[in-house]
N, C-alpha and C. Protein backbone atom coordinates (compact mmCIF):
# COMPACT_ATOMS: atom_id res chain seq x y z
N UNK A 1 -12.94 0.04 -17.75
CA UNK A 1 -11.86 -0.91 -17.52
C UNK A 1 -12.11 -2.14 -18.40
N UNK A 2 -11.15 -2.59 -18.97
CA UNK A 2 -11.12 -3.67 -20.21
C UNK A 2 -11.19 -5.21 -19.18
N UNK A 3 -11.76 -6.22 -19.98
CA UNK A 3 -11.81 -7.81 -19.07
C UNK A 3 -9.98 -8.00 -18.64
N UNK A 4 -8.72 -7.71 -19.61
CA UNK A 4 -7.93 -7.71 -19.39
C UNK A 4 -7.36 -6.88 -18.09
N UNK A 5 -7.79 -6.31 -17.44
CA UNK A 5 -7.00 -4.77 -16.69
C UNK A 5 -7.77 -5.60 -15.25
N UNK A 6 -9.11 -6.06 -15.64
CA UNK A 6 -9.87 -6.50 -14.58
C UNK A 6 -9.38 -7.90 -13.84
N UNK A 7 -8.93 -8.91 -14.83
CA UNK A 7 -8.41 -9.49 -14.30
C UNK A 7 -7.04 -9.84 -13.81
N UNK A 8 -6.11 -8.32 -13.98
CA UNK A 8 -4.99 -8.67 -13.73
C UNK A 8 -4.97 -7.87 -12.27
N UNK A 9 -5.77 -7.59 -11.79
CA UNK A 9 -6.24 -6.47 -10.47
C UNK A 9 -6.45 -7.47 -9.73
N UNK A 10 -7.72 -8.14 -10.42
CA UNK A 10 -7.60 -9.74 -9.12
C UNK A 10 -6.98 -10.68 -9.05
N UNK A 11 -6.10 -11.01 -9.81
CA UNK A 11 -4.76 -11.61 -9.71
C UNK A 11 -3.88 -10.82 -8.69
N UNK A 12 -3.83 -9.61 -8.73
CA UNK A 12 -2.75 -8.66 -7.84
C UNK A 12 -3.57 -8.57 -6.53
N UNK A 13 -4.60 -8.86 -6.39
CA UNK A 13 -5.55 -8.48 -4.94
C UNK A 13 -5.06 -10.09 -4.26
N UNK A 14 -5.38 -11.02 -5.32
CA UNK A 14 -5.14 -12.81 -4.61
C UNK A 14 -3.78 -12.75 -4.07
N UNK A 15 -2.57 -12.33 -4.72
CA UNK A 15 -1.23 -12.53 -4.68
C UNK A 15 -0.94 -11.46 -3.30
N UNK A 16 -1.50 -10.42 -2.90
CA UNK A 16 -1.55 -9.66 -2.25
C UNK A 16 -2.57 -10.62 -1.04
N UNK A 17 -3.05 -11.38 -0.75
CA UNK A 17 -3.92 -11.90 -0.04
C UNK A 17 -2.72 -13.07 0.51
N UNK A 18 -2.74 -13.75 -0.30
CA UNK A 18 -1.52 -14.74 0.11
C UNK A 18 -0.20 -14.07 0.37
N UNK A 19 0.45 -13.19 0.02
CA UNK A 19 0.87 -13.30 0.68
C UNK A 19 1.33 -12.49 2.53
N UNK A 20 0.59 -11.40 2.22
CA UNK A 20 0.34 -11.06 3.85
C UNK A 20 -0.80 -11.28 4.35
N UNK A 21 -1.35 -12.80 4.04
CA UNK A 21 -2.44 -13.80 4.52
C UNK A 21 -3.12 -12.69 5.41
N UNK A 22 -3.91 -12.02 4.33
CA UNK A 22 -4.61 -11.13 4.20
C UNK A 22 -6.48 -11.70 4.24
N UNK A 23 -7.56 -11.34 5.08
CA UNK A 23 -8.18 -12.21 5.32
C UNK A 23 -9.27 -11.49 4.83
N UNK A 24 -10.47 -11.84 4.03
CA UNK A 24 -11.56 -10.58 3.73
C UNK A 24 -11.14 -10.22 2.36
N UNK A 25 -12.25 -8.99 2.10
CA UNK A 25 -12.28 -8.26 1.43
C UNK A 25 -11.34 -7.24 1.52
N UNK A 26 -10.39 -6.36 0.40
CA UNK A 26 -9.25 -5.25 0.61
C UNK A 26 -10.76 -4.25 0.35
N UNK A 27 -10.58 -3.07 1.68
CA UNK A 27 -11.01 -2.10 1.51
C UNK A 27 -10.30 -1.18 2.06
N UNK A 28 -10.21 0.20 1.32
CA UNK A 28 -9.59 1.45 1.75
C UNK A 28 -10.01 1.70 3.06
N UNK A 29 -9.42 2.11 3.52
CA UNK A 29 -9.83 2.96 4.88
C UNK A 29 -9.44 3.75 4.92
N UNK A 30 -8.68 4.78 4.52
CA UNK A 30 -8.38 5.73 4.40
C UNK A 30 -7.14 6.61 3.44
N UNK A 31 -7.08 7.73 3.30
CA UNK A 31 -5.78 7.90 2.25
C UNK A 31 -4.50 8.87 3.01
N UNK A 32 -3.20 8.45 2.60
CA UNK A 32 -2.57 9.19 3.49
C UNK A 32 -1.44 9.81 2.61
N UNK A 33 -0.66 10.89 3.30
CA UNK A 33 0.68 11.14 2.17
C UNK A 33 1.62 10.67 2.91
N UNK A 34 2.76 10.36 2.06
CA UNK A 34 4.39 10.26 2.28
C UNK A 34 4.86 11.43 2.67
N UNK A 35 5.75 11.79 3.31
CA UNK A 35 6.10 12.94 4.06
C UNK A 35 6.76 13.64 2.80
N UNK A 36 6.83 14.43 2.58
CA UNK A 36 7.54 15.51 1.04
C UNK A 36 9.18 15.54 1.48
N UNK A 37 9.08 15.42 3.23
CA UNK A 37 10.60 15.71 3.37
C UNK A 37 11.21 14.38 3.32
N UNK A 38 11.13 13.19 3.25
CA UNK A 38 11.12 11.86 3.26
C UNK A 38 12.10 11.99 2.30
N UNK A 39 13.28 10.89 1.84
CA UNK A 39 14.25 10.59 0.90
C UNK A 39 13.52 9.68 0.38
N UNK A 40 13.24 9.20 -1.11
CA UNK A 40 12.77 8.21 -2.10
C UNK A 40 14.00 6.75 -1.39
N UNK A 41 12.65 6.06 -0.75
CA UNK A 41 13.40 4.62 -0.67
C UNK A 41 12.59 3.63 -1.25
N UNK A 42 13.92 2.54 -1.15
CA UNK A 42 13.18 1.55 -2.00
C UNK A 42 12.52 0.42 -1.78
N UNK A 43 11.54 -0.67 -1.83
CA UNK A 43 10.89 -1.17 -1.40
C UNK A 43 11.85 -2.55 -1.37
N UNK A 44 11.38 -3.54 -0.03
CA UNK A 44 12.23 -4.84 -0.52
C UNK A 44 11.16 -5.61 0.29
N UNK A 45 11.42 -6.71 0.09
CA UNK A 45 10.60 -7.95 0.92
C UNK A 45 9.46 -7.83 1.16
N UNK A 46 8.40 -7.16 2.35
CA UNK A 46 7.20 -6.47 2.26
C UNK A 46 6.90 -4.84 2.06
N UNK A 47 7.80 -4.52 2.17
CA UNK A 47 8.05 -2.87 2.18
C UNK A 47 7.74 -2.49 0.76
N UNK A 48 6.91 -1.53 0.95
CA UNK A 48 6.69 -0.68 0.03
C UNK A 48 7.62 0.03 -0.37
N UNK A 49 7.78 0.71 -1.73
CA UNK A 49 8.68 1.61 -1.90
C UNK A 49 8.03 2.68 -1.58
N UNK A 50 8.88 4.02 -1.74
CA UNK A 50 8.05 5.11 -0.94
C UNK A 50 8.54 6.13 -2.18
N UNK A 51 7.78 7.34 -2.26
CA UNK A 51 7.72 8.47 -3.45
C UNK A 51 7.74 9.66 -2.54
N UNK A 52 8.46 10.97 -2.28
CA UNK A 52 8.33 12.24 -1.28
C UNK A 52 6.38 12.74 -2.16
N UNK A 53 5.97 12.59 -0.99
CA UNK A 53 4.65 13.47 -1.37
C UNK A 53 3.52 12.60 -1.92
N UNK A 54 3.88 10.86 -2.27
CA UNK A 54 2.77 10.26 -3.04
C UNK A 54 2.07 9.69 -2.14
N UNK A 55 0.98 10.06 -2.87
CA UNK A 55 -0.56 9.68 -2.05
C UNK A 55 -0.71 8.56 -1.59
N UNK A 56 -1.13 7.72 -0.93
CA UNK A 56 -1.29 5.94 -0.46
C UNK A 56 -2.57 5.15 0.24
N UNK A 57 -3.36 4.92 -0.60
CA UNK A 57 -4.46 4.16 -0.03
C UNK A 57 -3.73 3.26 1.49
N UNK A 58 -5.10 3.48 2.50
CA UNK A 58 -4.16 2.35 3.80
C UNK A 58 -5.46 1.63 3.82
N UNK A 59 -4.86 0.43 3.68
CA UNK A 59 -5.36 -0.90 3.72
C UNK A 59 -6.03 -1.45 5.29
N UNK A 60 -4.82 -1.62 5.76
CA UNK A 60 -4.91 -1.84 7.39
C UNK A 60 -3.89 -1.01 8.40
N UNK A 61 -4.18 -0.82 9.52
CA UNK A 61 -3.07 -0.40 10.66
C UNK A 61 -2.94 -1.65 11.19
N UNK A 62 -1.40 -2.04 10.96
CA UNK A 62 -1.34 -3.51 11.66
C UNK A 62 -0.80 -2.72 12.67
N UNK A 63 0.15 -1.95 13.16
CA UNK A 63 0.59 -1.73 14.40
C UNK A 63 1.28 -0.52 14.89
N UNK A 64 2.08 -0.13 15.66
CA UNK A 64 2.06 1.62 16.11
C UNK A 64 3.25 1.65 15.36
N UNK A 65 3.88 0.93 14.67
CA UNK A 65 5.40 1.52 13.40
C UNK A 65 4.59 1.05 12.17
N UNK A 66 3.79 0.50 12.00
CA UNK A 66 3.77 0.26 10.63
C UNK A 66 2.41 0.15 10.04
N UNK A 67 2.56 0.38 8.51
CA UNK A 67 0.94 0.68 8.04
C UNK A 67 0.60 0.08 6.65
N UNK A 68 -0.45 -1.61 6.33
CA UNK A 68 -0.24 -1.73 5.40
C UNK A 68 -0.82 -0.97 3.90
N UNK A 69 -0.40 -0.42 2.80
CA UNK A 69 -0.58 0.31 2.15
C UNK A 69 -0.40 -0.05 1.09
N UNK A 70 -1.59 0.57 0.19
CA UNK A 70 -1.33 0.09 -1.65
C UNK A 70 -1.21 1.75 -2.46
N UNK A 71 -0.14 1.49 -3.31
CA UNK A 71 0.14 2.73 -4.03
C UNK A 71 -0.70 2.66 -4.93
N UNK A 72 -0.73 3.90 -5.90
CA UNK A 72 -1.59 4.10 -7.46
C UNK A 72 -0.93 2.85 -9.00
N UNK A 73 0.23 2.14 -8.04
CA UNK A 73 0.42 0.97 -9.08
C UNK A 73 -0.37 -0.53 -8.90
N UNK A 74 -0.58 -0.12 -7.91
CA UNK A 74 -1.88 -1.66 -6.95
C UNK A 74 -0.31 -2.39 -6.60
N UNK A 75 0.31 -2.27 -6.15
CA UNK A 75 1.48 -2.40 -5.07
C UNK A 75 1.26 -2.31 -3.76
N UNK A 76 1.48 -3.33 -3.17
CA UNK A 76 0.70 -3.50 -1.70
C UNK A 76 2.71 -3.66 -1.10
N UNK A 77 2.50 -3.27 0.56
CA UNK A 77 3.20 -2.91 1.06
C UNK A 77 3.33 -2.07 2.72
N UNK A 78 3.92 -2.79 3.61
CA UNK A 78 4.11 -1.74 4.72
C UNK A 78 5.00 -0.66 4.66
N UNK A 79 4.10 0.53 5.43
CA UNK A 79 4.92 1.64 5.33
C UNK A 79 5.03 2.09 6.89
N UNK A 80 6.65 2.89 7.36
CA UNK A 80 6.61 2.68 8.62
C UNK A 80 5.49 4.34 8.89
N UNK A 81 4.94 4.34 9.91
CA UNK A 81 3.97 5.09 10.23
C UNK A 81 5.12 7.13 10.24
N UNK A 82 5.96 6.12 10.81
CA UNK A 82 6.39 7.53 10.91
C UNK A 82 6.71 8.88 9.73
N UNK A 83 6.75 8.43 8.79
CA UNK A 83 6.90 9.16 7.31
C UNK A 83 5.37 9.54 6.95
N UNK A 84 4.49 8.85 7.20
CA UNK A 84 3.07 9.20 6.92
C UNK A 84 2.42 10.31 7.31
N UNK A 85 1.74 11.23 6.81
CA UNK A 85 1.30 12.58 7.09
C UNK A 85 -0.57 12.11 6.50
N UNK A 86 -1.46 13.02 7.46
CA UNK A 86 -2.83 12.80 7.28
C UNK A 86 -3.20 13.75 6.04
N UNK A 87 -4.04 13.66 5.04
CA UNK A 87 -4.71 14.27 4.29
C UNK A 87 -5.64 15.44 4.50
């Protein structure tokens, strides 16, 4: 990974910290899929956008509908639990 790539990750981890005053270190906890039968929606406000079948690092379980999650673009985002399938 180039000094450039490195620091635009922790720029996207800070901006991702502020703004779902996010507290700590981001660590995976686990990986999950998007349901395949799921319709491609689109992300707005904190919502993630969603892909049928793409993979999703989970960040945190904030609560029993929703799950915060970073895609393979370092796109941070809640996803509602119910579309989520275990690995």
């Amino acid at each position: 990974m180039t000094l450039k790539e490195c620091k635009k990750e922790e720029k996207a981890d800070k901006e991702f910290q502020k703004k779902f005053k996010f507290e700590g270190s981001i660590e995976v906890l686990t990986q999950m899929m998007v349901d395949p039968a799921v319709t491609e929606k689109r992300g707005g406000g904190k919502n993630l956008p969603l892909r049928p079948g793409e993979i999703l690092d989970v960040i945190q379980f904030t609560n029993q509908e929703q799950i915060l999650c970073r895609n393979s673009q370092r796109r941070y985002g809640y996803v509602p639990r119910a579309v989520m399938l275990h690995l």
